[in-house]
N, C-alpha and C. Protein backbone atom coordinates (compact mmCIF):
# COMPACT_ATOMS: atom_id res chain seq x y z
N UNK A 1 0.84 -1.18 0.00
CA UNK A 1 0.00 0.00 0.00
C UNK A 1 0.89 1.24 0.00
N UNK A 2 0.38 2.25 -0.21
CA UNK A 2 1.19 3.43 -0.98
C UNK A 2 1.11 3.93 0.56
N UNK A 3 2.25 5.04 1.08
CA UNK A 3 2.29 5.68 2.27
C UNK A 3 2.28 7.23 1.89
N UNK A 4 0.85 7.98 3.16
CA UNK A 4 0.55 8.76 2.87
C UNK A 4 -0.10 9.39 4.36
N UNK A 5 0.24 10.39 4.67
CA UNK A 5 -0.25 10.79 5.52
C UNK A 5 -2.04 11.31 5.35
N UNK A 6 -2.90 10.96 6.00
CA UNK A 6 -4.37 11.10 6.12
C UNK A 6 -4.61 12.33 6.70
N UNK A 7 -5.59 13.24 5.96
CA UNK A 7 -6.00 14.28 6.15
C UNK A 7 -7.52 13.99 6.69
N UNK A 8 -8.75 14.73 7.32
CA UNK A 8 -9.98 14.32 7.05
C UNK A 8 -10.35 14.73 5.58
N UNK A 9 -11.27 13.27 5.60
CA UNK A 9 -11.79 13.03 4.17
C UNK A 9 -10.76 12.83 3.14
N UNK A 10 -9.39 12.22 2.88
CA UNK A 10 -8.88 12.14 2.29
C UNK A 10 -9.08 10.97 1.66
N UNK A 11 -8.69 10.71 0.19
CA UNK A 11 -8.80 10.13 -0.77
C UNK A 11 -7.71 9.43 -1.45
N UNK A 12 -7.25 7.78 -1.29
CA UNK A 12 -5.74 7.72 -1.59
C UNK A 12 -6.27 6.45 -2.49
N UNK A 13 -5.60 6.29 -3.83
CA UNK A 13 -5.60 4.84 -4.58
C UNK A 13 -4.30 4.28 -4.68
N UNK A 14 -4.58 2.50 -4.22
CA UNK A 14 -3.78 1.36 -4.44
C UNK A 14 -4.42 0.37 -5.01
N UNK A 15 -3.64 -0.65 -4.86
CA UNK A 15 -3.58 -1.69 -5.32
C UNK A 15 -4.73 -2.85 -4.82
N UNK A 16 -5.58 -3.56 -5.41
CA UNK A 16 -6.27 -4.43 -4.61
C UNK A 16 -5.75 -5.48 -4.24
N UNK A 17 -5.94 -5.54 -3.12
CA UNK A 17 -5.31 -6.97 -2.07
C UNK A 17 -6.32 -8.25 -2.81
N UNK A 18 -7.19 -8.25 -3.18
CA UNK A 18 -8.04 -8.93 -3.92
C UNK A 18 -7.66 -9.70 -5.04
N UNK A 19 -7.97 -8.88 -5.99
CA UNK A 19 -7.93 -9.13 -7.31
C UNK A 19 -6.79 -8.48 -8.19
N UNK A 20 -6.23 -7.58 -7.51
CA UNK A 20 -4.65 -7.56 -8.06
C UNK A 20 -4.72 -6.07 -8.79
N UNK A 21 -6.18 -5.08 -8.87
CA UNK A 21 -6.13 -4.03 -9.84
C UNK A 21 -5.17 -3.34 -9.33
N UNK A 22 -4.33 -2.74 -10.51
CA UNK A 22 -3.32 -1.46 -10.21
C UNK A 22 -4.20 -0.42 -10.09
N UNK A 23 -4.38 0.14 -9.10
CA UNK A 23 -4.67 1.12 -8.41
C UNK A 23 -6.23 1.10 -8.46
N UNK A 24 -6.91 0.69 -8.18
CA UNK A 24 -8.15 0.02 -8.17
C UNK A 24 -8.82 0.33 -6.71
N UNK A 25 -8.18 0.42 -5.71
CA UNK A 25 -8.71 0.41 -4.16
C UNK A 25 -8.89 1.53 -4.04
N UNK A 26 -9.83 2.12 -4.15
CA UNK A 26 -10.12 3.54 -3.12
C UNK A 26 -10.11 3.24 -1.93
N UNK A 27 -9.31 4.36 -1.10
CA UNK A 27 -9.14 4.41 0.46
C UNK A 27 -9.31 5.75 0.75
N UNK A 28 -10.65 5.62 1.62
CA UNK A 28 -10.63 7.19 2.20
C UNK A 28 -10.82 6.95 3.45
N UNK A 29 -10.44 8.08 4.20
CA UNK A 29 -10.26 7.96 5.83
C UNK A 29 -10.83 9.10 6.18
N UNK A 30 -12.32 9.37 7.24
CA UNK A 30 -11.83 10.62 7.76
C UNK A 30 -12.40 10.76 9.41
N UNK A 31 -12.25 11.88 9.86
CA UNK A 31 -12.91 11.80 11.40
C UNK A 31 -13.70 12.01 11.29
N UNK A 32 -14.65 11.89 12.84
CA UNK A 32 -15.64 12.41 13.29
C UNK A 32 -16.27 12.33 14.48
N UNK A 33 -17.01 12.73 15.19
CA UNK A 33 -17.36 12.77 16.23
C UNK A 33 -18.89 11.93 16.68
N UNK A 34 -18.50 11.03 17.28
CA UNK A 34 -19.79 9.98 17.13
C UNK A 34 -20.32 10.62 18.68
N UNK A 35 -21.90 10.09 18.92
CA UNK A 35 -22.34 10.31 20.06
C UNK A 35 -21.95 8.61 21.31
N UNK A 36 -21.31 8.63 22.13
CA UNK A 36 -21.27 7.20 23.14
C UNK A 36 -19.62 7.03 22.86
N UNK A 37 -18.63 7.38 21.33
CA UNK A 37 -17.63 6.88 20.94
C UNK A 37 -16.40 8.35 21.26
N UNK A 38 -17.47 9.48 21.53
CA UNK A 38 -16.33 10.16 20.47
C UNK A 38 -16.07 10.50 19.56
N UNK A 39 -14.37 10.89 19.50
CA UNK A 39 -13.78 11.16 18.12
C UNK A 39 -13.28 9.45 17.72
N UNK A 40 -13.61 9.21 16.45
CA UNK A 40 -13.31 8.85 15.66
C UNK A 40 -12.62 8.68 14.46
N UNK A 41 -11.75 7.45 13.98
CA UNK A 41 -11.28 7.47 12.69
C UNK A 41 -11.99 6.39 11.81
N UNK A 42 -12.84 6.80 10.32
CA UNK A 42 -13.20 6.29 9.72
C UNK A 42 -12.53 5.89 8.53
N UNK A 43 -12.63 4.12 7.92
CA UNK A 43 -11.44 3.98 6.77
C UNK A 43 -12.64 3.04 6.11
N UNK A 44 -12.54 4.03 4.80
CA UNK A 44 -13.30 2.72 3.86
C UNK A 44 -12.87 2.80 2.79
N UNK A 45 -12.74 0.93 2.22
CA UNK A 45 -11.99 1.08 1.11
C UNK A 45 -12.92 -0.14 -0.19
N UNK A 46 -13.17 0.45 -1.38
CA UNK A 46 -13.56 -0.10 -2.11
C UNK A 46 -12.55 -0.29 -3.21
N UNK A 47 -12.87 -1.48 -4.49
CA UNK A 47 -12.17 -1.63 -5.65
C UNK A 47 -13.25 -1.90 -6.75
N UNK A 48 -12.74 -0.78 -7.74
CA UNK A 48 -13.83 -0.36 -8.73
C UNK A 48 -13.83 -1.53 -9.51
N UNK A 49 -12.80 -2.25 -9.72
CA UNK A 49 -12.70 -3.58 -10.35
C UNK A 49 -13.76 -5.00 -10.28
N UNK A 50 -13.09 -5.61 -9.02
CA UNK A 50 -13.70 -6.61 -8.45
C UNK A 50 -14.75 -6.23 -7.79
N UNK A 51 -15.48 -5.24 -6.84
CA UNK A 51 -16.00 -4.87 -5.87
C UNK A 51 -16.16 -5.08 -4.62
N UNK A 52 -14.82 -5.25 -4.59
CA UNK A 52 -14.78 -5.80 -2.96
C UNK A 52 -14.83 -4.36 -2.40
N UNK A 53 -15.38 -4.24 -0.78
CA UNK A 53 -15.34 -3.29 0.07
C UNK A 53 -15.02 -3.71 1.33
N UNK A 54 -14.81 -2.64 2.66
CA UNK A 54 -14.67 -3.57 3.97
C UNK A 54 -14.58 -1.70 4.33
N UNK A 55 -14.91 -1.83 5.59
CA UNK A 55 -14.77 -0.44 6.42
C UNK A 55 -14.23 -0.64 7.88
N UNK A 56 -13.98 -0.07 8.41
CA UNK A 56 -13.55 -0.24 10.41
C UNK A 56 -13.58 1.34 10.47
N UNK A 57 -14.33 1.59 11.75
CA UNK A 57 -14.03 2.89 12.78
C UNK A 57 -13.32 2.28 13.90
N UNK A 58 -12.28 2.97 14.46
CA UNK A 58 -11.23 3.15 15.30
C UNK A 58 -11.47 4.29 16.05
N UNK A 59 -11.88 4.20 17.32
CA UNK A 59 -12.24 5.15 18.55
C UNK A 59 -10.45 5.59 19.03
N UNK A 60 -10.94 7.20 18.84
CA UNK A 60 -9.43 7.69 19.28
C UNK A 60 -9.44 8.43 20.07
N UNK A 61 -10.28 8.18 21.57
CA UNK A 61 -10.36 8.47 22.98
C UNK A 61 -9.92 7.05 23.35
N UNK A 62 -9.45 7.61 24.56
CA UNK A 62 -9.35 6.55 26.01
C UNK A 62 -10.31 7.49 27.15
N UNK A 63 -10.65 6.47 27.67
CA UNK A 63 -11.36 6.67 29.04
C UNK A 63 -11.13 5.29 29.96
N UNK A 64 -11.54 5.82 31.48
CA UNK A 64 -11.33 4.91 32.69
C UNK A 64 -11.73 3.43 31.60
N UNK A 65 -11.43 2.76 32.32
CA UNK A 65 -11.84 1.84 32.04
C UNK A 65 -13.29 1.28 32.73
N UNK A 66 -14.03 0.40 32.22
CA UNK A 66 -15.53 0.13 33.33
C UNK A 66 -15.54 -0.73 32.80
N UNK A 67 -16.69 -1.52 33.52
CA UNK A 67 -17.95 -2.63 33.23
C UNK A 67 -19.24 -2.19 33.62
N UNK A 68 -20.18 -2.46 32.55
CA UNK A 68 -22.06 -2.10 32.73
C UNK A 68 -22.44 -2.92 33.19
N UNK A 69 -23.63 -3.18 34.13
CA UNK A 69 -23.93 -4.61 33.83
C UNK A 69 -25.55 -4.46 34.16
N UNK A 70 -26.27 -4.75 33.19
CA UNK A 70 -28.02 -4.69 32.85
C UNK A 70 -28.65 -6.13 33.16
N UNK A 71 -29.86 -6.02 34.22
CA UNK A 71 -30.65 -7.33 34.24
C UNK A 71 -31.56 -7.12 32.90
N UNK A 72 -31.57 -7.98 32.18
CA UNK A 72 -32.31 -7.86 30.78
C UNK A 72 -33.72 -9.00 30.65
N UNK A 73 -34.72 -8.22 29.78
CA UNK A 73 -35.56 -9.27 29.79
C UNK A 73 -36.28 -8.31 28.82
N UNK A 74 -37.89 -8.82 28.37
CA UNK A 74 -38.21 -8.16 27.14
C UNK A 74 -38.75 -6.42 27.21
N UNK A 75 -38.59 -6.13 28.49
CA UNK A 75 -39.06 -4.85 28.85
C UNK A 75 -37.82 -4.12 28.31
N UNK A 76 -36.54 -4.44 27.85
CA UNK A 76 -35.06 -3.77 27.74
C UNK A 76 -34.74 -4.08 26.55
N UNK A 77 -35.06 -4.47 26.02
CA UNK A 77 -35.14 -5.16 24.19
C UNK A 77 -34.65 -3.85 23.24
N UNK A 78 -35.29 -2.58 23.88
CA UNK A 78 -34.54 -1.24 23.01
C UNK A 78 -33.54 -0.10 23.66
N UNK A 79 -33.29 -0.70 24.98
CA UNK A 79 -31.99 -0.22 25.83
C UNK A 79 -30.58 0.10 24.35
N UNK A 80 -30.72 0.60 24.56
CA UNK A 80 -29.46 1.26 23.14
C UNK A 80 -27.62 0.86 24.03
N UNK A 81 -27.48 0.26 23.49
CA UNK A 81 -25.55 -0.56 23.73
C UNK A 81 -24.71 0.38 23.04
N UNK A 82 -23.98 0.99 22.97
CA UNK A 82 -22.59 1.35 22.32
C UNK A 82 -21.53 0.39 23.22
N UNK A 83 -20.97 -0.25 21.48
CA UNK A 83 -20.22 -1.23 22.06
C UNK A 83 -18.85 -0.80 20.78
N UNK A 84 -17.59 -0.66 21.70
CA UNK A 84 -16.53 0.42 20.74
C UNK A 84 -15.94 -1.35 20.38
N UNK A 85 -14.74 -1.23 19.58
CA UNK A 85 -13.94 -1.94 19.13
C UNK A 85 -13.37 -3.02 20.25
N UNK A 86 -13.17 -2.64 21.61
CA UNK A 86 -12.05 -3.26 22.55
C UNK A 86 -13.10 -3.73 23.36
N UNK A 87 -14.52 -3.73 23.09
CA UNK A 87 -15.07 -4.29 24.64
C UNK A 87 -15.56 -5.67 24.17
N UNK A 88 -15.95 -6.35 25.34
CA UNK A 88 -16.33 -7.54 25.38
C UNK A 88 -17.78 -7.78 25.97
N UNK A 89 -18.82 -8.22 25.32
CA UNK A 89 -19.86 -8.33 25.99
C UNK A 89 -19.85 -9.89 26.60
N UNK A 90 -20.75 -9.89 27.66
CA UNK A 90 -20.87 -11.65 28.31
C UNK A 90 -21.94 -11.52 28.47
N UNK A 91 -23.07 -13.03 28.45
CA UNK A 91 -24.42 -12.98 29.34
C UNK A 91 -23.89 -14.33 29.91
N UNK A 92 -23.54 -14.36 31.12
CA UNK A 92 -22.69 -15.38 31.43
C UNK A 92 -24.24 -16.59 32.02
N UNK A 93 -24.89 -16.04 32.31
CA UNK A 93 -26.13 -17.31 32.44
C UNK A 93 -26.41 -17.81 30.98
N UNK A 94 -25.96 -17.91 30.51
CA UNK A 94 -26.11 -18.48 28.73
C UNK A 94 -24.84 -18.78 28.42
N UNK A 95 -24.12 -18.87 28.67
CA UNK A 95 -22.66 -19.26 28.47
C UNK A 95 -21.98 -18.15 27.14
N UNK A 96 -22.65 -17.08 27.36
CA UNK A 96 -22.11 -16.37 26.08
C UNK A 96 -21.24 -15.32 25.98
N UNK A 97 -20.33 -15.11 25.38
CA UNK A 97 -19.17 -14.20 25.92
C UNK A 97 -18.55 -13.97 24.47
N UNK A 98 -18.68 -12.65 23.56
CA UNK A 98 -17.64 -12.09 22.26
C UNK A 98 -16.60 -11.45 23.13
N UNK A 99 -15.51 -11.67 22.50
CA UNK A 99 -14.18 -10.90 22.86
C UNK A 99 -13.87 -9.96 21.59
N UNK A 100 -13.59 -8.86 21.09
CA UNK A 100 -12.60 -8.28 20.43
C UNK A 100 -11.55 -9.04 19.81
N UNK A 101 -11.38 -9.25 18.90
CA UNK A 101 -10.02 -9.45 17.72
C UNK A 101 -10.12 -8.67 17.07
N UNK A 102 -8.81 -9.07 16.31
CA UNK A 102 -8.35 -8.02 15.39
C UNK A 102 -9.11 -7.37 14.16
N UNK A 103 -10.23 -8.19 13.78
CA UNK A 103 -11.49 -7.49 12.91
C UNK A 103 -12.30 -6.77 13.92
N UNK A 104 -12.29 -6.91 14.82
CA UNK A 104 -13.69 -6.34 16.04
C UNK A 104 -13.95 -5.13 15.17
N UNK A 105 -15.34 -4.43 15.46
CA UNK A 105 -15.60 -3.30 14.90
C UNK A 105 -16.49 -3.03 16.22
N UNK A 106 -16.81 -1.69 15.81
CA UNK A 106 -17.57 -0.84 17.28
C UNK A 106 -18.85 -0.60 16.61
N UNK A 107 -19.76 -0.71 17.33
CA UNK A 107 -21.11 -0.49 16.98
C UNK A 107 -21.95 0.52 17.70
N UNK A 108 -23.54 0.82 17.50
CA UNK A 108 -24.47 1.41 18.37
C UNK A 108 -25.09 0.41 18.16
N UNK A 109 -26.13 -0.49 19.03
CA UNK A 109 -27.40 -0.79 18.68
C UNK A 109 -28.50 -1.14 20.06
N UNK A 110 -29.13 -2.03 19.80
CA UNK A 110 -30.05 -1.65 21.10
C UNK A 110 -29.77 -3.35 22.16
N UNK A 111 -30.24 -3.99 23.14
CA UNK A 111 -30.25 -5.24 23.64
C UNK A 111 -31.17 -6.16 22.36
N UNK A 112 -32.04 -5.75 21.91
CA UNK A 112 -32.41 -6.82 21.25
C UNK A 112 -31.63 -7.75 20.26
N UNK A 113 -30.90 -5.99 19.48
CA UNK A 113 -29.91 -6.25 18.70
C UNK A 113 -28.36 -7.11 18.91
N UNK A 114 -28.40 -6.95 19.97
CA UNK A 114 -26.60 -7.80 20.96
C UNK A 114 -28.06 -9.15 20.65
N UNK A 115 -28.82 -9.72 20.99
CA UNK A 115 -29.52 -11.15 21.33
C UNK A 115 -29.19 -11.36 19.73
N UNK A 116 -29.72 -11.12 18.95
CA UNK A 116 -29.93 -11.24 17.73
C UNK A 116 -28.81 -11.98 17.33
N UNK A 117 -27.41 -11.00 17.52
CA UNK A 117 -26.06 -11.15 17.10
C UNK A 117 -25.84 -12.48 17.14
N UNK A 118 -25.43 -12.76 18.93
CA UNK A 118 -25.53 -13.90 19.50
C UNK A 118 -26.54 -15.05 19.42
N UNK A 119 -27.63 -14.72 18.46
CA UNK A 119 -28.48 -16.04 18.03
C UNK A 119 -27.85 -16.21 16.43
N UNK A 120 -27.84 -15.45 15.21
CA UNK A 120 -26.89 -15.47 14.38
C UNK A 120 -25.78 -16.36 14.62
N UNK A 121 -24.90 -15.66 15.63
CA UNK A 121 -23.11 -16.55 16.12
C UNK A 121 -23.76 -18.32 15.99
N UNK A 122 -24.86 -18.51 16.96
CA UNK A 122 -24.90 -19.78 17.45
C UNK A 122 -25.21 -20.49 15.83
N UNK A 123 -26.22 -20.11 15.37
CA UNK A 123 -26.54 -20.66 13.96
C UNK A 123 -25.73 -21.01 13.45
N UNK A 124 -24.87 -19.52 12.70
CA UNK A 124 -23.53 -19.82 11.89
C UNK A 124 -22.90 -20.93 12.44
N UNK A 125 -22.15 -21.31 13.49
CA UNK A 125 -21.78 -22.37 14.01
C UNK A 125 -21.91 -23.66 13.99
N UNK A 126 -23.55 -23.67 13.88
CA UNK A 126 -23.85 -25.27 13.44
C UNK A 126 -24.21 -25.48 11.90
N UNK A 127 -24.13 -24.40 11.24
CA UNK A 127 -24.27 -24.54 10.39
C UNK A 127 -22.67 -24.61 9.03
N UNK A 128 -21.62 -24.78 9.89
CA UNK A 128 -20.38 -24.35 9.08
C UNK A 128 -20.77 -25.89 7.89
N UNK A 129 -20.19 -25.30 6.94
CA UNK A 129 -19.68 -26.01 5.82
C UNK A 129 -19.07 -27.20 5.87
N UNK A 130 -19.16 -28.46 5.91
CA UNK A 130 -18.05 -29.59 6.06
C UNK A 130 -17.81 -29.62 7.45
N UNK A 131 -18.42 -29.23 8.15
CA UNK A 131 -17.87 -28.99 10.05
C UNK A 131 -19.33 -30.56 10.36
N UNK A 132 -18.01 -31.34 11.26
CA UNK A 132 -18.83 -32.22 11.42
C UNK A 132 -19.48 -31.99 12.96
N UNK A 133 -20.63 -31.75 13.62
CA UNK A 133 -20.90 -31.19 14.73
C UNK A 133 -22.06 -32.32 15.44
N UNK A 134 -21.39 -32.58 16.78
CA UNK A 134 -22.05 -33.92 17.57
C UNK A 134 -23.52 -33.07 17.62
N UNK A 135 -24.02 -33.79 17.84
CA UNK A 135 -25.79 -33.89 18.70
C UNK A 135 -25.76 -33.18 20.20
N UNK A 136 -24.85 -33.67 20.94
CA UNK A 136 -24.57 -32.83 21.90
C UNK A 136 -24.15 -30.84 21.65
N UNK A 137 -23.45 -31.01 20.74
CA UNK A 137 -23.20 -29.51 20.34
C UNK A 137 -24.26 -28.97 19.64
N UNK A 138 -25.13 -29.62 18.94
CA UNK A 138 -26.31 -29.20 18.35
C UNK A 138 -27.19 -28.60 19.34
N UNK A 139 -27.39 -29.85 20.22
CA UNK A 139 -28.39 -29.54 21.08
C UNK A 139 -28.23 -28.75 21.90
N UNK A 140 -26.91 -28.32 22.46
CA UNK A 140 -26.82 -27.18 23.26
C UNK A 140 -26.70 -25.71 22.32
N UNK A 141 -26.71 -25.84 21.26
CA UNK A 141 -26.84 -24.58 20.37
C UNK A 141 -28.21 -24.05 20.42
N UNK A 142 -29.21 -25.32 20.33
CA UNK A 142 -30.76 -25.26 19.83
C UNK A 142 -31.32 -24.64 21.44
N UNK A 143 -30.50 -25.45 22.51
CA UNK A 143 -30.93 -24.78 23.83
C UNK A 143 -30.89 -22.99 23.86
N UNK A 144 -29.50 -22.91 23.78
CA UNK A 144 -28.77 -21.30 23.56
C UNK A 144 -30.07 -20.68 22.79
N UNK A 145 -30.54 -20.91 21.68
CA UNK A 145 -31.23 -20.22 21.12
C UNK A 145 -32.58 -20.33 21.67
N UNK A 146 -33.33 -21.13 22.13
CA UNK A 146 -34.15 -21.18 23.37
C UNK A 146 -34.33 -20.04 24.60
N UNK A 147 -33.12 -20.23 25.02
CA UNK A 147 -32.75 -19.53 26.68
C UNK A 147 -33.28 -18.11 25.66
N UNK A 148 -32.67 -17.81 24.20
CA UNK A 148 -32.02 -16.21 24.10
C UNK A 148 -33.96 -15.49 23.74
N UNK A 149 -34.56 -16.63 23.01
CA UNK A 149 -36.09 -16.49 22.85
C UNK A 149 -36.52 -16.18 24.00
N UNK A 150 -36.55 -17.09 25.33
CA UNK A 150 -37.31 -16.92 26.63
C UNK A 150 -36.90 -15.69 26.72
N UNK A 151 -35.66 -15.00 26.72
CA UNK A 151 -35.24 -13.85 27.24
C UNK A 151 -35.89 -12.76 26.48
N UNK A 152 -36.37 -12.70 24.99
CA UNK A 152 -36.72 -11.50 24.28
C UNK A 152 -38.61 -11.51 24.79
N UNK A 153 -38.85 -12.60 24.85
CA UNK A 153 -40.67 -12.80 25.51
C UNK A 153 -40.65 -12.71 26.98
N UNK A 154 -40.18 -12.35 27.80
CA UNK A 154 -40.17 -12.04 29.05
C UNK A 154 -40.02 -13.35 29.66
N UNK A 155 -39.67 -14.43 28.89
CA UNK A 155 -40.04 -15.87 30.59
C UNK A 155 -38.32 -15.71 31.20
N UNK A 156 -37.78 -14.78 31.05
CA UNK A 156 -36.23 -15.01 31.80
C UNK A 156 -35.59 -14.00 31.60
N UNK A 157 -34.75 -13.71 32.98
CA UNK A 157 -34.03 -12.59 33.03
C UNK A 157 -33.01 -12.89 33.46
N UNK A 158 -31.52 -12.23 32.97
CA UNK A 158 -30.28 -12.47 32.93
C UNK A 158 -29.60 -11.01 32.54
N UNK A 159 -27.94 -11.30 33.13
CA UNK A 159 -27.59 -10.21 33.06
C UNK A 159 -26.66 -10.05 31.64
N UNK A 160 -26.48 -8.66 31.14
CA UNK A 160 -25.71 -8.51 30.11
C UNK A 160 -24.83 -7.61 30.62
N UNK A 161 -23.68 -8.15 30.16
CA UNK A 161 -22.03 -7.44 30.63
C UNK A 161 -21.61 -7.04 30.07
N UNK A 162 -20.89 -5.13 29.52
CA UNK A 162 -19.89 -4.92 28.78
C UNK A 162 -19.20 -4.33 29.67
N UNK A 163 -17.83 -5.12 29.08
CA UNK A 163 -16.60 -4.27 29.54
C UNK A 163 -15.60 -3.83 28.47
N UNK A 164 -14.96 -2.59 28.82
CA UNK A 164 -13.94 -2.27 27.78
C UNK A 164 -12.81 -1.60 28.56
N UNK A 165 -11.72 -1.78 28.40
CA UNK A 165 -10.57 -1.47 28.89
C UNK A 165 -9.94 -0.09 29.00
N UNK A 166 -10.63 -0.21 27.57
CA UNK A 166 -10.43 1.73 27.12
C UNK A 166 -11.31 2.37 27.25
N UNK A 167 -12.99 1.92 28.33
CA UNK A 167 -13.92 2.95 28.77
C UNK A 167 -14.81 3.69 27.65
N UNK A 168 -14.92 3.13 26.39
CA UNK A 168 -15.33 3.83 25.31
C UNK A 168 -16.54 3.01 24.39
N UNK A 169 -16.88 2.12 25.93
CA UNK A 169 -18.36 1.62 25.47
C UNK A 169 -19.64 2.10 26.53
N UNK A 170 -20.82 2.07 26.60
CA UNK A 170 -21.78 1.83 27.04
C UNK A 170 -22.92 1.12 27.37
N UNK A 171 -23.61 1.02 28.04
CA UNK A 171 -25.35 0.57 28.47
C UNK A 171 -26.01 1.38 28.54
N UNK A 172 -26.61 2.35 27.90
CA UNK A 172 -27.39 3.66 28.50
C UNK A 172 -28.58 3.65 28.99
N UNK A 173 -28.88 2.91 30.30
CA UNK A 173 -30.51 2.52 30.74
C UNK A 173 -29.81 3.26 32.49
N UNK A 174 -30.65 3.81 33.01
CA UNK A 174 -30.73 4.41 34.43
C UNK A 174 -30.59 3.11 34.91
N UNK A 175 -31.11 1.75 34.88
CA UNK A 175 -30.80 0.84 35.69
C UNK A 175 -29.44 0.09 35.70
N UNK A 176 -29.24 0.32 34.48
CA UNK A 176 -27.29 0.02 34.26
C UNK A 176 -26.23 0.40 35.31
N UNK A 177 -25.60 -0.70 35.95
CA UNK A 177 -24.60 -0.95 37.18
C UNK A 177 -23.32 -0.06 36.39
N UNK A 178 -22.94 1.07 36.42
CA UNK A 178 -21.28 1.32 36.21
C UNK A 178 -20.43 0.99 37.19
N UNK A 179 -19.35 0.27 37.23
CA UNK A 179 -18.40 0.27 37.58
C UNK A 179 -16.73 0.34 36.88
N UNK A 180 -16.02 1.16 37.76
CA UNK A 180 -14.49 1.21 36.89
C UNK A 180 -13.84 -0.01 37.49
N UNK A 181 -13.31 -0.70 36.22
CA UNK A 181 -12.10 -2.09 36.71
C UNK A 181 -10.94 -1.08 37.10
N UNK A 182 -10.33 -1.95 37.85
CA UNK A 182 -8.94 -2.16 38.33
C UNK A 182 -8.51 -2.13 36.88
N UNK A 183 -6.24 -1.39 37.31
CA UNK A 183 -5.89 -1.96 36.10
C UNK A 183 -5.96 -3.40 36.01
N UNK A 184 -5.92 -4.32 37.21
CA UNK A 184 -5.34 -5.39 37.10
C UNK A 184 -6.49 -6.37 36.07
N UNK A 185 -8.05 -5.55 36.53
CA UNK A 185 -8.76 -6.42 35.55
C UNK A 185 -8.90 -5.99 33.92
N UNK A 186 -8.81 -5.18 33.83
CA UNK A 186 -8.77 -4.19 32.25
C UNK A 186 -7.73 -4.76 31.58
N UNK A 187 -6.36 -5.05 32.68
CA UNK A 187 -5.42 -6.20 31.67
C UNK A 187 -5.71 -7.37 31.04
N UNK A 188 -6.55 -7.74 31.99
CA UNK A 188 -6.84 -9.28 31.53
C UNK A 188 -7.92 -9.25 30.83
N UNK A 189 -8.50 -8.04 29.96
CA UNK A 189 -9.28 -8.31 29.14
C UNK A 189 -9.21 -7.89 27.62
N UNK A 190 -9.08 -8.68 26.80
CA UNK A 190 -8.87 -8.70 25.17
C UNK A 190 -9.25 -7.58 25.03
N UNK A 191 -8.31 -6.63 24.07
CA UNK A 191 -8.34 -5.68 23.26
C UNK A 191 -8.53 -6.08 21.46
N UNK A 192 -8.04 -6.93 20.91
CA UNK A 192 -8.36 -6.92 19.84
C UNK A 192 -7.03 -6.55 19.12
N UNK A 193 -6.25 -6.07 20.02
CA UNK A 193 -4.85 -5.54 19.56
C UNK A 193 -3.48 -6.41 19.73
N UNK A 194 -2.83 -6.34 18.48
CA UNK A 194 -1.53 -6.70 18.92
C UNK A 194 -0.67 -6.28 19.21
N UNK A 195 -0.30 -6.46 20.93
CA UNK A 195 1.20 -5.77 21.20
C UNK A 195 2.11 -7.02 21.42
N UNK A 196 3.61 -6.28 21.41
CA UNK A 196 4.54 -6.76 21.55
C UNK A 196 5.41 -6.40 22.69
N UNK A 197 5.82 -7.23 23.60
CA UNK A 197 6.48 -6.85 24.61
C UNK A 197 7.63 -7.30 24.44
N UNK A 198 9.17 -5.82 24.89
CA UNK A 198 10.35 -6.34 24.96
C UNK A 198 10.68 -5.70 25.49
């Protein structure tokens, strides 16, 4: 890729990682100021060729670090989540827990929308391609998606957890628990990033 310092809204062409066009990739980057995130860096890159696209926002605040934590059930279904790049949600009575990697992207959306996700995840899963998957793993998938139903029709309530290290997610419901982690726990929780220690 060509090196270039980023202006907002700037406009740079390379090469597609794809399909190989000489100079084919549009890459534009620019800021902005989201509501829950911040300032922001936005990068999206298309190729006029093939048509491949892909985008990521990158939150460029830090804050304390915290954990939310919401009793959920169908009365909270439009509780609005900002969930940045580095946090991790859990509903640990469901055994369910996303971490951040290195694709993570940051979102807004509401609790119904996090259930949704996490009924999607479970699907995709049993449904992989050539993936040979016991009856036992089935059936605890078909459960998972059960528990996540009872939870959107009111027969069950459970808690939903975000934490982020870098403080640059939310729960925005008055009943939402804030608390700031320790460094010691903010370490031990996936960023999505790779460092190197020497």
């Amino acid at each position: 890729m060509d090196e270039k310092t980023f202006n907002n809204n700037d406009l740079m062409k390379s090469d597609c990682p794809v399909c190989g066009g000489h100079k084919t990739l549009s890459i534009t980057n620019k800021t902005d100021n989201i509501p829950y995130f911040g300032d922001i860096l936005e990068t999206s890159v298309s190729c006029s060729e093939c048509g491949y696209q892909s985008s990521d926002s990158i939150s460029l605040e830090h804050n304390e670090p915290a954990r939310f934590t919401l009793k959920i059930n169908n009365t909270k279904l439009n509780t609005r989540v900002a969930k940045s790049q580095t946090a991790t949600i859990t509903i640990p009575h469901l055994g369910l827990k996303v971490e951040p990697g290195p694709k993570s992207d940051g979102y807004v959306s509401n609790v119904e929308g996090i259930l949704n996700r996490f009924e999607e995840a479970v699907l995709r899963a049993i449904k992989l391609e050539g993936a040979e998957i016991s009856k036992e793993v089935q059936d605890n998938a078909l459960n998972i998606i059960e528990l996540i139903t009872k939870v959107k029709m009111g027969d069950m309530e459970v808690d939903l957890i975000l934490e982020d290290p870098f403080g640059n997610s939310v729960i925005d419901d008055d009943d939402a628990q804030k608390e700031l982690l320790t460094q010691e726990e903010a370490d031990k929780l996936q960023t999505g990033f790779t460092t190197i220690d020497q």
